[in-house]
N, C-alpha and C. Protein backbone atom coordinates (compact mmCIF):
# COMPACT_ATOMS: atom_id res chain seq x y z
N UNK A 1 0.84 -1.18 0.00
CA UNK A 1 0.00 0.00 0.00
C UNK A 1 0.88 1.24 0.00
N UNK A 2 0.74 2.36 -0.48
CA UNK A 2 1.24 3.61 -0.60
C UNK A 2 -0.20 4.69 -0.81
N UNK A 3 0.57 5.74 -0.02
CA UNK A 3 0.03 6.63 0.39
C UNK A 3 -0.30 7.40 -0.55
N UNK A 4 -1.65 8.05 -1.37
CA UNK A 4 -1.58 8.65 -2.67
C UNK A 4 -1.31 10.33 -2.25
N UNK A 5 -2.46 10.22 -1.27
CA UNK A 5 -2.60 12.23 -0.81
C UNK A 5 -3.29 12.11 0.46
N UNK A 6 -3.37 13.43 0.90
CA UNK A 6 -4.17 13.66 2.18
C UNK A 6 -5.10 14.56 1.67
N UNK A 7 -6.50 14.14 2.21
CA UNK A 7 -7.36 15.27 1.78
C UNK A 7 -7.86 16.54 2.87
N UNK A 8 -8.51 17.21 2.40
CA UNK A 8 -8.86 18.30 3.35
C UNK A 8 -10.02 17.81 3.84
N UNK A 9 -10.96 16.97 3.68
CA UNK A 9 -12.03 16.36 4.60
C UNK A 9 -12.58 14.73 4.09
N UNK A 10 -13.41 14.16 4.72
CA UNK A 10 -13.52 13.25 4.51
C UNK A 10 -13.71 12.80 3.66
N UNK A 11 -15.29 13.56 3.01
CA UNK A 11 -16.36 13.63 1.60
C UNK A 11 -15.28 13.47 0.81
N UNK A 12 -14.35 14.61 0.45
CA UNK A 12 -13.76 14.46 -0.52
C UNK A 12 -12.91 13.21 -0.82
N UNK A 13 -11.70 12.68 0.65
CA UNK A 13 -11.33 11.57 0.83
C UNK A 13 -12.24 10.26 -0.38
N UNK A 14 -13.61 10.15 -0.03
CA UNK A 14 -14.24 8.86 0.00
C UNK A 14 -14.47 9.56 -1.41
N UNK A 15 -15.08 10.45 -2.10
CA UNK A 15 -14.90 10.77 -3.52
C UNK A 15 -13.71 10.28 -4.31
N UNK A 16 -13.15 10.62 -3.91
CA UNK A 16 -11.75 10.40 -4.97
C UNK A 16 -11.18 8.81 -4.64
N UNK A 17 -11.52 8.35 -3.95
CA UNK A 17 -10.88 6.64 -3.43
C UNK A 17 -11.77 5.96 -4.50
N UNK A 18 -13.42 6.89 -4.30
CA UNK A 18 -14.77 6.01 -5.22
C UNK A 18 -14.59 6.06 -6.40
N UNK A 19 -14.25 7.39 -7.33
CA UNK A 19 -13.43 7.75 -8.30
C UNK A 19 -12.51 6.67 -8.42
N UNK A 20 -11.38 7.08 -8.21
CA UNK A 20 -10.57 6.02 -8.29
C UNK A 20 -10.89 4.49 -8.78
N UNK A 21 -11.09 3.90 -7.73
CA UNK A 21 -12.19 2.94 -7.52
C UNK A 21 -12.90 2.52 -9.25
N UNK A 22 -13.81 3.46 -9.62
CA UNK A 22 -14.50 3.17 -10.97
C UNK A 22 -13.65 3.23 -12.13
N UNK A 23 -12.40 3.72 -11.98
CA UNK A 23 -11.48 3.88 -13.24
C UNK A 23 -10.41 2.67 -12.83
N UNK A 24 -10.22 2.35 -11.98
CA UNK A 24 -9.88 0.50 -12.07
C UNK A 24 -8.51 0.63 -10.92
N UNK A 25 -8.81 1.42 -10.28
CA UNK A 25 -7.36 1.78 -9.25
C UNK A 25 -7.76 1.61 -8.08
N UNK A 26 -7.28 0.55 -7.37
CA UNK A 26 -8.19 0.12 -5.87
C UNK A 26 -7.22 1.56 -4.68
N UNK A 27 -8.35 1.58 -4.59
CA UNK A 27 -8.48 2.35 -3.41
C UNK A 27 -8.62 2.66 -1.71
N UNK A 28 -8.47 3.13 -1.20
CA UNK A 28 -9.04 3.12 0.38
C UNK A 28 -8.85 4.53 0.81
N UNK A 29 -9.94 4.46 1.72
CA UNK A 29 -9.55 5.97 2.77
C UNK A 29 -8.79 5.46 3.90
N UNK A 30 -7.85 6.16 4.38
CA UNK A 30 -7.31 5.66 5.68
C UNK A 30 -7.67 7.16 6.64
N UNK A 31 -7.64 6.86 8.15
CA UNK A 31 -7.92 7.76 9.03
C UNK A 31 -8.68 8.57 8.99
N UNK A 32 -9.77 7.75 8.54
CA UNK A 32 -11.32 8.48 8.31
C UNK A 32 -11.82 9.25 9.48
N UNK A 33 -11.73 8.67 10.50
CA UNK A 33 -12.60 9.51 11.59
C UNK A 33 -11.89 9.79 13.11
N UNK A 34 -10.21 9.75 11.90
CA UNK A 34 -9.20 10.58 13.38
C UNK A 34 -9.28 12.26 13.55
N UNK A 35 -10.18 12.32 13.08
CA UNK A 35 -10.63 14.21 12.97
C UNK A 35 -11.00 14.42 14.65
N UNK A 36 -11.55 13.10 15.10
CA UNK A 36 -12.60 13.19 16.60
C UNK A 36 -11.31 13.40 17.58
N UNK A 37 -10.15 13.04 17.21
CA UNK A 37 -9.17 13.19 18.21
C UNK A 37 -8.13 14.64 18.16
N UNK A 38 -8.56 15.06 16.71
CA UNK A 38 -7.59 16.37 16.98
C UNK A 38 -7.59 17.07 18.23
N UNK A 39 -6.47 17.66 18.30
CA UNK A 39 -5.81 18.59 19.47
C UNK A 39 -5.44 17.07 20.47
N UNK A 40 -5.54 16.23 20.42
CA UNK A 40 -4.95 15.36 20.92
C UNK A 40 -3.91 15.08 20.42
N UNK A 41 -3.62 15.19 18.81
CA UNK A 41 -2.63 14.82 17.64
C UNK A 41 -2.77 15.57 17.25
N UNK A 42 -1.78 16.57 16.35
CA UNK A 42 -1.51 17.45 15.27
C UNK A 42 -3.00 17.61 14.44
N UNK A 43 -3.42 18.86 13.95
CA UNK A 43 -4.20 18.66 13.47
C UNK A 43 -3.85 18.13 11.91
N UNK A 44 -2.78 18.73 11.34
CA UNK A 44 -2.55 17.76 10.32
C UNK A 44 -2.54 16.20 10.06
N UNK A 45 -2.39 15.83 11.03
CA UNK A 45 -2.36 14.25 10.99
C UNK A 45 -3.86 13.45 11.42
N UNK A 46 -4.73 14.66 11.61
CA UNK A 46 -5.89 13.95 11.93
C UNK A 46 -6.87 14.03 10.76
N UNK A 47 -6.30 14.94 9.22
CA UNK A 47 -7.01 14.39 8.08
C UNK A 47 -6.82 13.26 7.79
N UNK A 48 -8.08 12.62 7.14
CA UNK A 48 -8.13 11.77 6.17
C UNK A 48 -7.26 11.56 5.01
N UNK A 49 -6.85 10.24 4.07
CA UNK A 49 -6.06 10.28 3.50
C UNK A 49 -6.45 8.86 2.65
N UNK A 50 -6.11 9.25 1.60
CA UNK A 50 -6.22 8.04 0.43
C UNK A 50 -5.51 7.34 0.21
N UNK A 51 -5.22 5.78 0.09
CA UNK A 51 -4.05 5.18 -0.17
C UNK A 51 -4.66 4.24 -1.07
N UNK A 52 -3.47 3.61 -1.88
CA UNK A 52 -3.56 3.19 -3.25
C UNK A 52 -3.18 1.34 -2.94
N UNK A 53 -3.71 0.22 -2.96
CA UNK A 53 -3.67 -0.77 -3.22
C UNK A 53 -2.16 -1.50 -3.53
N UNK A 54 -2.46 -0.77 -4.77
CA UNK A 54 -1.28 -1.15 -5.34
C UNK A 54 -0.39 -0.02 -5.90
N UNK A 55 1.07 -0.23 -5.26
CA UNK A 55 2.44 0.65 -5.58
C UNK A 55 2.12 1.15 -7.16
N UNK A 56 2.05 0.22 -7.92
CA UNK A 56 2.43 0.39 -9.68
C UNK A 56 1.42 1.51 -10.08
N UNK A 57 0.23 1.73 -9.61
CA UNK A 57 -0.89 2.32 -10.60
C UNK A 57 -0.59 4.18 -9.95
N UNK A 58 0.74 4.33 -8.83
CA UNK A 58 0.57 6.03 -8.11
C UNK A 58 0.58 6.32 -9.36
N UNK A 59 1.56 6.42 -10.33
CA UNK A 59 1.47 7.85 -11.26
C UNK A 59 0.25 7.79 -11.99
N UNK A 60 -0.60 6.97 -12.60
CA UNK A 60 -2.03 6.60 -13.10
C UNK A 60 -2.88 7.44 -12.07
N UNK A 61 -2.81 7.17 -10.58
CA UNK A 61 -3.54 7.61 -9.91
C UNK A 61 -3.62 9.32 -9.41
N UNK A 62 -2.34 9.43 -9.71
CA UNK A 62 -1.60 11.13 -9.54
C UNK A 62 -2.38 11.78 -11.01
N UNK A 63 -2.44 11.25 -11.87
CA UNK A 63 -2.74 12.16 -13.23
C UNK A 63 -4.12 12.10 -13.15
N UNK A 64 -5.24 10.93 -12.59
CA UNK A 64 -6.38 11.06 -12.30
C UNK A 64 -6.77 12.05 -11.70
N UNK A 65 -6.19 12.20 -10.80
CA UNK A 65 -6.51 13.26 -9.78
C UNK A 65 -6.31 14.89 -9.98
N UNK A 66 -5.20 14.45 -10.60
CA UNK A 66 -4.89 16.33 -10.80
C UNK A 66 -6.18 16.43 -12.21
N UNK A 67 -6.17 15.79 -13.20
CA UNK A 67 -7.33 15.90 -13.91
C UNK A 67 -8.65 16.47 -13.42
N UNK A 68 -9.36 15.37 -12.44
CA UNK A 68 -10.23 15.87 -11.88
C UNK A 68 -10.34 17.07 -10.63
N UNK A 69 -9.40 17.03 -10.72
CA UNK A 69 -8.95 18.69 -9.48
C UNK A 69 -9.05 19.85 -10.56
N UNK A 70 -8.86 19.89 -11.61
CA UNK A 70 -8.46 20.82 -12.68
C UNK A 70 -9.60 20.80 -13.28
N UNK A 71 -10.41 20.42 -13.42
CA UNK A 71 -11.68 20.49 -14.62
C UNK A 71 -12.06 21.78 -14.66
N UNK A 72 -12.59 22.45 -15.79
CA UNK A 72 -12.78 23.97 -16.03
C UNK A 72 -14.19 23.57 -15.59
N UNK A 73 -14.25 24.86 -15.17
CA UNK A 73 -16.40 25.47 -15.14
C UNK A 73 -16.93 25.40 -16.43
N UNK A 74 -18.06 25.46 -16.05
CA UNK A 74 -18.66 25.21 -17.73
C UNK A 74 -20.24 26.40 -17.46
N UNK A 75 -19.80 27.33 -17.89
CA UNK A 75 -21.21 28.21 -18.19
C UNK A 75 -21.54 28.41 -19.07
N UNK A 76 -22.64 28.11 -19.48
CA UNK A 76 -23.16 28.30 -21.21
C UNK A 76 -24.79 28.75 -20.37
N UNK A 77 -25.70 29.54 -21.68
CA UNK A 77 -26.84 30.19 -21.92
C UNK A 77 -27.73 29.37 -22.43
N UNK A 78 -28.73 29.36 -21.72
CA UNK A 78 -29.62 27.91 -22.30
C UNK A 78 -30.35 29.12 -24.01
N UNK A 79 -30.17 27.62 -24.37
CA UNK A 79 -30.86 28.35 -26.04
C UNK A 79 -32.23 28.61 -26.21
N UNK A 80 -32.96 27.89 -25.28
CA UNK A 80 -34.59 28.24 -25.49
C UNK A 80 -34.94 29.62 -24.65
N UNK A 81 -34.81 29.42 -23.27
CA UNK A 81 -34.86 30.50 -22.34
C UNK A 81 -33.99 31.27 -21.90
N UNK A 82 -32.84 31.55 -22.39
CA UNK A 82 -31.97 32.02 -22.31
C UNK A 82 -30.88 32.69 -20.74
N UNK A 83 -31.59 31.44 -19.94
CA UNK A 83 -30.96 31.29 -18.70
C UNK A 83 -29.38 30.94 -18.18
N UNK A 84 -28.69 31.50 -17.16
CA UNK A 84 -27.09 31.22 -17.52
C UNK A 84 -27.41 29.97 -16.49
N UNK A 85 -26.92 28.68 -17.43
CA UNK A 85 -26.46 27.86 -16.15
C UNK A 85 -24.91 27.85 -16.12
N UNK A 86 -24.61 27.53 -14.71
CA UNK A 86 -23.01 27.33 -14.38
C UNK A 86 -22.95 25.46 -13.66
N UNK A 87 -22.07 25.11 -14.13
CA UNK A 87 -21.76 23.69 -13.54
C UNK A 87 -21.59 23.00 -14.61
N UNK A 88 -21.45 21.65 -14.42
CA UNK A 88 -21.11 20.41 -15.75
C UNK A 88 -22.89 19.82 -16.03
N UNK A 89 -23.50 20.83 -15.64
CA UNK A 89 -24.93 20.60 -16.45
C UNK A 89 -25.44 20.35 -17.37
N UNK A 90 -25.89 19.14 -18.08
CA UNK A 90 -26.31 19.06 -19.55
C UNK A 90 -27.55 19.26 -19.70
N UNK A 91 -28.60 20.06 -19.01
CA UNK A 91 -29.39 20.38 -19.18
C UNK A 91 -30.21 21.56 -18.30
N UNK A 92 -30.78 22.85 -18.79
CA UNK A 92 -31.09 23.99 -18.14
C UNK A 92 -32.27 23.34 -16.97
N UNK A 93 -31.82 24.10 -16.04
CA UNK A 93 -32.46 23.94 -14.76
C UNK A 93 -33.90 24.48 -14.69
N UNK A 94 -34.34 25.42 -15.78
CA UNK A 94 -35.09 26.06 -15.80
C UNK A 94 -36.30 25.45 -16.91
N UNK A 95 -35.98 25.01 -17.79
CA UNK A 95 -36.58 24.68 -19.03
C UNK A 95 -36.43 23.71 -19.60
N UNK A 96 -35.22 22.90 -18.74
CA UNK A 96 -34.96 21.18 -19.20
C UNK A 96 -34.43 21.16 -21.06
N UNK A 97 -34.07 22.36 -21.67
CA UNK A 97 -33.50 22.03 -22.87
C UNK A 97 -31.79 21.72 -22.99
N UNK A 98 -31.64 20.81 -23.59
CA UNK A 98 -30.23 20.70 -23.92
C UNK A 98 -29.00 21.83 -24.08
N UNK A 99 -27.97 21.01 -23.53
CA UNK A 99 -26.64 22.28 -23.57
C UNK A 99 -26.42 21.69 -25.05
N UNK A 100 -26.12 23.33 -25.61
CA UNK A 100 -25.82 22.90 -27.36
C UNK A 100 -24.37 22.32 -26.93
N UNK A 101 -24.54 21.49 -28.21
CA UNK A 101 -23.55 20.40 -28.27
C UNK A 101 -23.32 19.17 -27.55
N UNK A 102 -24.31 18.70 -26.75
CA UNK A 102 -24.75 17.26 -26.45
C UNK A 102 -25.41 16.68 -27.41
């Protein structure tokens, strides 16, 4: 096992392990719920942290990640009602029509 990253909270922790996880890279959270002991221990050491199965797949698992850490915003103008949505939305929140180009 090797250590991939430490996250800043749990959610995210168990996101990215689950991630992981579906793109074929076994995963785990480790020190899920040593948060309850901070100020007993460093608070750094009482995040959560992802570790990787297997040694061979870190750099696979490093480029996953910064990928999905990096994804641009996506705001586009819905074409019927001409509402701004923001997010990886494929469809207006308002009027249920398609983001052009789906």
């Amino acid at each position: 096992m090797k250590k991939l990253m430490q996250a800043p909270n749990l959610v995210l922790a168990t996101l990215w392990a689950d991630q992981l996880g579906a793109a074929g890279v076994q995963a785990s959270v480790q020190r899920a719920y040593a948060s309850a002991i901070a100020g007993e221990i460093p608070p750094d050491q009482a995040l959560p942290e992802v570790w990787l199965e297997d040694d061979a797949q870190f750099e696979k698992a490093n480029a996953l990640l910064a990928e999905w850490r990096h994804l641009p915003s996506h705001t586009w103008a819905c074409p019927r009602c001409h509402e701004i949505v923001e997010g990886p939305f494929e469809q207006c929140w308002n009027c249920c029509a398609e983001r052009p180009g789906f």
